[in-house]
Protein backbone atom coordinates (compact mmCIF):
# COMPACT_ATOMS: atom_id res chain seq x y z
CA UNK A 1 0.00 0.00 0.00
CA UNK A 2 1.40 3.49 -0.93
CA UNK A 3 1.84 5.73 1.87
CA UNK A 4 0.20 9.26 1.07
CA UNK A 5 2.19 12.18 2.49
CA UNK A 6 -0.40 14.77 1.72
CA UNK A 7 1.29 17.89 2.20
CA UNK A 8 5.57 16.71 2.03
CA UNK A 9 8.03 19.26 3.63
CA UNK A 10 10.07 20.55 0.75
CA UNK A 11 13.90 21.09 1.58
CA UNK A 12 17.77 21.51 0.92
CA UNK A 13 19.31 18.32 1.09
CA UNK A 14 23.03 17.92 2.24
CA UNK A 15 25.43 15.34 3.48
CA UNK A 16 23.56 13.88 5.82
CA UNK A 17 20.77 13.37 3.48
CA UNK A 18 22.93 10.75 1.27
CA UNK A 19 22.01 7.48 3.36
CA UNK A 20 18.26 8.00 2.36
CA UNK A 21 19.46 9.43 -1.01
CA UNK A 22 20.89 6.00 -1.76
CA UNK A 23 18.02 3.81 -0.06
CA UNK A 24 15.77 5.85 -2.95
CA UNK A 25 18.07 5.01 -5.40
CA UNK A 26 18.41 1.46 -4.45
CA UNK A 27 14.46 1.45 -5.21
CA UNK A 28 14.34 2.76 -7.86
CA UNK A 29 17.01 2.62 -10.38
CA UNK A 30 18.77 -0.14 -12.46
CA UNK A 31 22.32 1.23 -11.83
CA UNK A 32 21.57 3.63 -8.96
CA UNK A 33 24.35 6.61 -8.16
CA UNK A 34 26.98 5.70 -5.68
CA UNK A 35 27.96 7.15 -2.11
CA UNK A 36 30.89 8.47 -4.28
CA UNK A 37 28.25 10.52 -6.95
CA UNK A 38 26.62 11.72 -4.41
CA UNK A 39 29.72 12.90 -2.36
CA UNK A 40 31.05 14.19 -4.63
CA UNK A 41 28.04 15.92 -6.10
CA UNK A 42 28.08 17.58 -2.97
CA UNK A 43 31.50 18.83 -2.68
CA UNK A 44 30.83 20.18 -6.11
CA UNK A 45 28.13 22.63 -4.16
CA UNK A 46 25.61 20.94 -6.40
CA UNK A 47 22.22 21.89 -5.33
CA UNK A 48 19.82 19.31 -3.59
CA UNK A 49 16.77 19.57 -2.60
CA UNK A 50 13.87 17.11 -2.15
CA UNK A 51 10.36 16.70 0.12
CA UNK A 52 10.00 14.90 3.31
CA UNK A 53 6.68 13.10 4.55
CA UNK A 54 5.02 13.72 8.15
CA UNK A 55 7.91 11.38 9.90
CA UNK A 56 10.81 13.11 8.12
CA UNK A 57 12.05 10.64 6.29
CA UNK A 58 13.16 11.33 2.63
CA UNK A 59 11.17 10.31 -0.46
CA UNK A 60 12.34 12.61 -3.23
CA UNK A 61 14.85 14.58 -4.80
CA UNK A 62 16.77 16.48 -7.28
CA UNK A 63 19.99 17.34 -7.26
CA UNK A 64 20.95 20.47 -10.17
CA UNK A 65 24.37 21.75 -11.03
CA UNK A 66 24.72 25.41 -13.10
CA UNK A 67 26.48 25.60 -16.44
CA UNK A 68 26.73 29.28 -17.23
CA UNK A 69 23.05 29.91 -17.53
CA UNK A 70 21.98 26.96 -17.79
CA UNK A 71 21.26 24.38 -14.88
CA UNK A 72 21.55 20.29 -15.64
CA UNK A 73 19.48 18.63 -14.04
CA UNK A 74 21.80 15.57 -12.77
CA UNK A 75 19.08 13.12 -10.59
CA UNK A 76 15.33 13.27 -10.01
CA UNK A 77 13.76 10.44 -7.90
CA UNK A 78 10.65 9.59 -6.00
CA UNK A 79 10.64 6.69 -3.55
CA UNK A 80 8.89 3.45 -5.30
CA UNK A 81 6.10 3.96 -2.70
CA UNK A 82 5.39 7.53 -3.81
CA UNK A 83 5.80 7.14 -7.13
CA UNK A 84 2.24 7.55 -9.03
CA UNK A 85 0.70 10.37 -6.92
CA UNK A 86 2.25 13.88 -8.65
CA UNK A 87 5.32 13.89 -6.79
CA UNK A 88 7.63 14.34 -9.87
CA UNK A 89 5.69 16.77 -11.06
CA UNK A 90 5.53 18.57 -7.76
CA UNK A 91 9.93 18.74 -7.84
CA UNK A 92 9.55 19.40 -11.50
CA UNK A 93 7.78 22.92 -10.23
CA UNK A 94 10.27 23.32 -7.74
CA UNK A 95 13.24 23.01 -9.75
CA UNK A 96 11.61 25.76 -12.02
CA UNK A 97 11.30 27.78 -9.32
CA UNK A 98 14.66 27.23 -8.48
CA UNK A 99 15.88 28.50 -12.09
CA UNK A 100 13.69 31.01 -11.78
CA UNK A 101 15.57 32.31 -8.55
CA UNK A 102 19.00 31.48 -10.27
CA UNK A 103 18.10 33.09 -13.07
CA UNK A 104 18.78 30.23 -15.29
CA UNK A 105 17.89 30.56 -19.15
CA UNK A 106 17.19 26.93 -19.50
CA UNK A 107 17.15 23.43 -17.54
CA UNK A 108 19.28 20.48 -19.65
CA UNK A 109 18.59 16.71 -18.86
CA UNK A 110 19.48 13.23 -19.98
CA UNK A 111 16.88 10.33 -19.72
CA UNK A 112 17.05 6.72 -20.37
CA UNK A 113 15.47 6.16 -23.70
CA UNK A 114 14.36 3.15 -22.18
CA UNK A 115 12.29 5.53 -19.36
CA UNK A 116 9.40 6.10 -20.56
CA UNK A 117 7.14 7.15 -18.03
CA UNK A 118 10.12 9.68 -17.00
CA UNK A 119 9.72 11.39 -21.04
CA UNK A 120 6.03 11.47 -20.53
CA UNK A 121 6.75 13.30 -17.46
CA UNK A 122 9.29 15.88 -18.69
CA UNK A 123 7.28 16.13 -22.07
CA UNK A 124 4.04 17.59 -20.03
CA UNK A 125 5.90 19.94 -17.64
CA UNK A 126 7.54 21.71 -21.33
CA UNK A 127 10.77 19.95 -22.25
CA UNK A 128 11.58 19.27 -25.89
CA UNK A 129 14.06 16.50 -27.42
CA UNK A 130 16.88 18.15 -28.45
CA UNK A 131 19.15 15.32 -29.19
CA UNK A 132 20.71 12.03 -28.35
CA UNK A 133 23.74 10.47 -26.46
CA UNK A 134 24.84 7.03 -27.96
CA UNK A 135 25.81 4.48 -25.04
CA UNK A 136 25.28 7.12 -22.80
CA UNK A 137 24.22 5.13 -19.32
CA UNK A 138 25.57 1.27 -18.45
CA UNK A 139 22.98 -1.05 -18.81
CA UNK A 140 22.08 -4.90 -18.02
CA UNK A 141 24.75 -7.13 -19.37
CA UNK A 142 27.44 -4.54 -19.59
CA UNK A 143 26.01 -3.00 -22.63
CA UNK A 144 25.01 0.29 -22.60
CA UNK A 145 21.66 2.67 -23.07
CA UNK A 146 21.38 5.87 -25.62
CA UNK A 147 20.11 8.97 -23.42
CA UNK A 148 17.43 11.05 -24.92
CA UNK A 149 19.16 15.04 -24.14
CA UNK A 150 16.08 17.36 -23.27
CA UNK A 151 15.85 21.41 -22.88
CA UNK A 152 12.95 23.06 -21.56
CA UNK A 153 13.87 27.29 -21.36
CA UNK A 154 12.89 29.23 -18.60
């Protein structure tokens, strides 16, 4: 059964955050980021920030990292049990307002091609294919995954 966190505490996510960060990723992703990518993602003064339910505990995230005046979007995820209810689109409005406050021109991101319900998502809150990246992620069997590159401008 889902667990319904009807109004999540959005915040900046740091060090200490990267234990939770990983149990998300551990959920959720074929070849999850490392202690070391998020570490170092961190020392990097990458931005993080992600909501919390009603017993603190993380279950979602971005982390973003400005390019001139751009921002990349390097990781979005929402916990496996909170995936489904409008989360991602709820840090999807968040990160905008976080270009917004930046100042950012535009928000770049890569996506599995294989990710489909992540394009749908990024499609409906205004991002356009704007090219591809051959054998871009690892994937089962040591073989590797093109990325779909999307833009949306701010």
């Amino acid at each position: 059964m889902a667990v319904i966190a009807t109004s999540p505490a959005y915040c900046q996510l740091g060090f200490a955050d990267i234990d939770q960060m990983l149990d998300i990723e551990q959920q959720v992703y074929s070849h999850p980021w490392s202690r070391g990518n998020f570490t170092d993602s961190f020392l990097s003064a990458h931005d993080a920030f992600g909501f919390r339910n009603s017993q603190q505990q993380l279950f979602a995230y971005f982390l973003m990292m400005p390019v001139m005046e751009e921002l990349h979007l390097l990781n979005l995820a929402v916990g496996a049990e909170y995936q489904g209810q409008g989360y991602a689109r709820q840090l999807i409005s968040k990160m905008f307002d976080y270009a917004a406050q930046k100042q950012a021109e535009s928000i770049l991101l890569e996506v599995r091609c294989s990710n489909q319900r992540a394009i749908e998502v990024y499609l409906k809150a205004g991002f356009s294919e704007i090219g591809k990246r051959k054998s871009y992620y690892p994937a089962q069997g040591n073989t590797r995954e093109d990325a779909i590159v999307m833009r949306r401008m701010c």
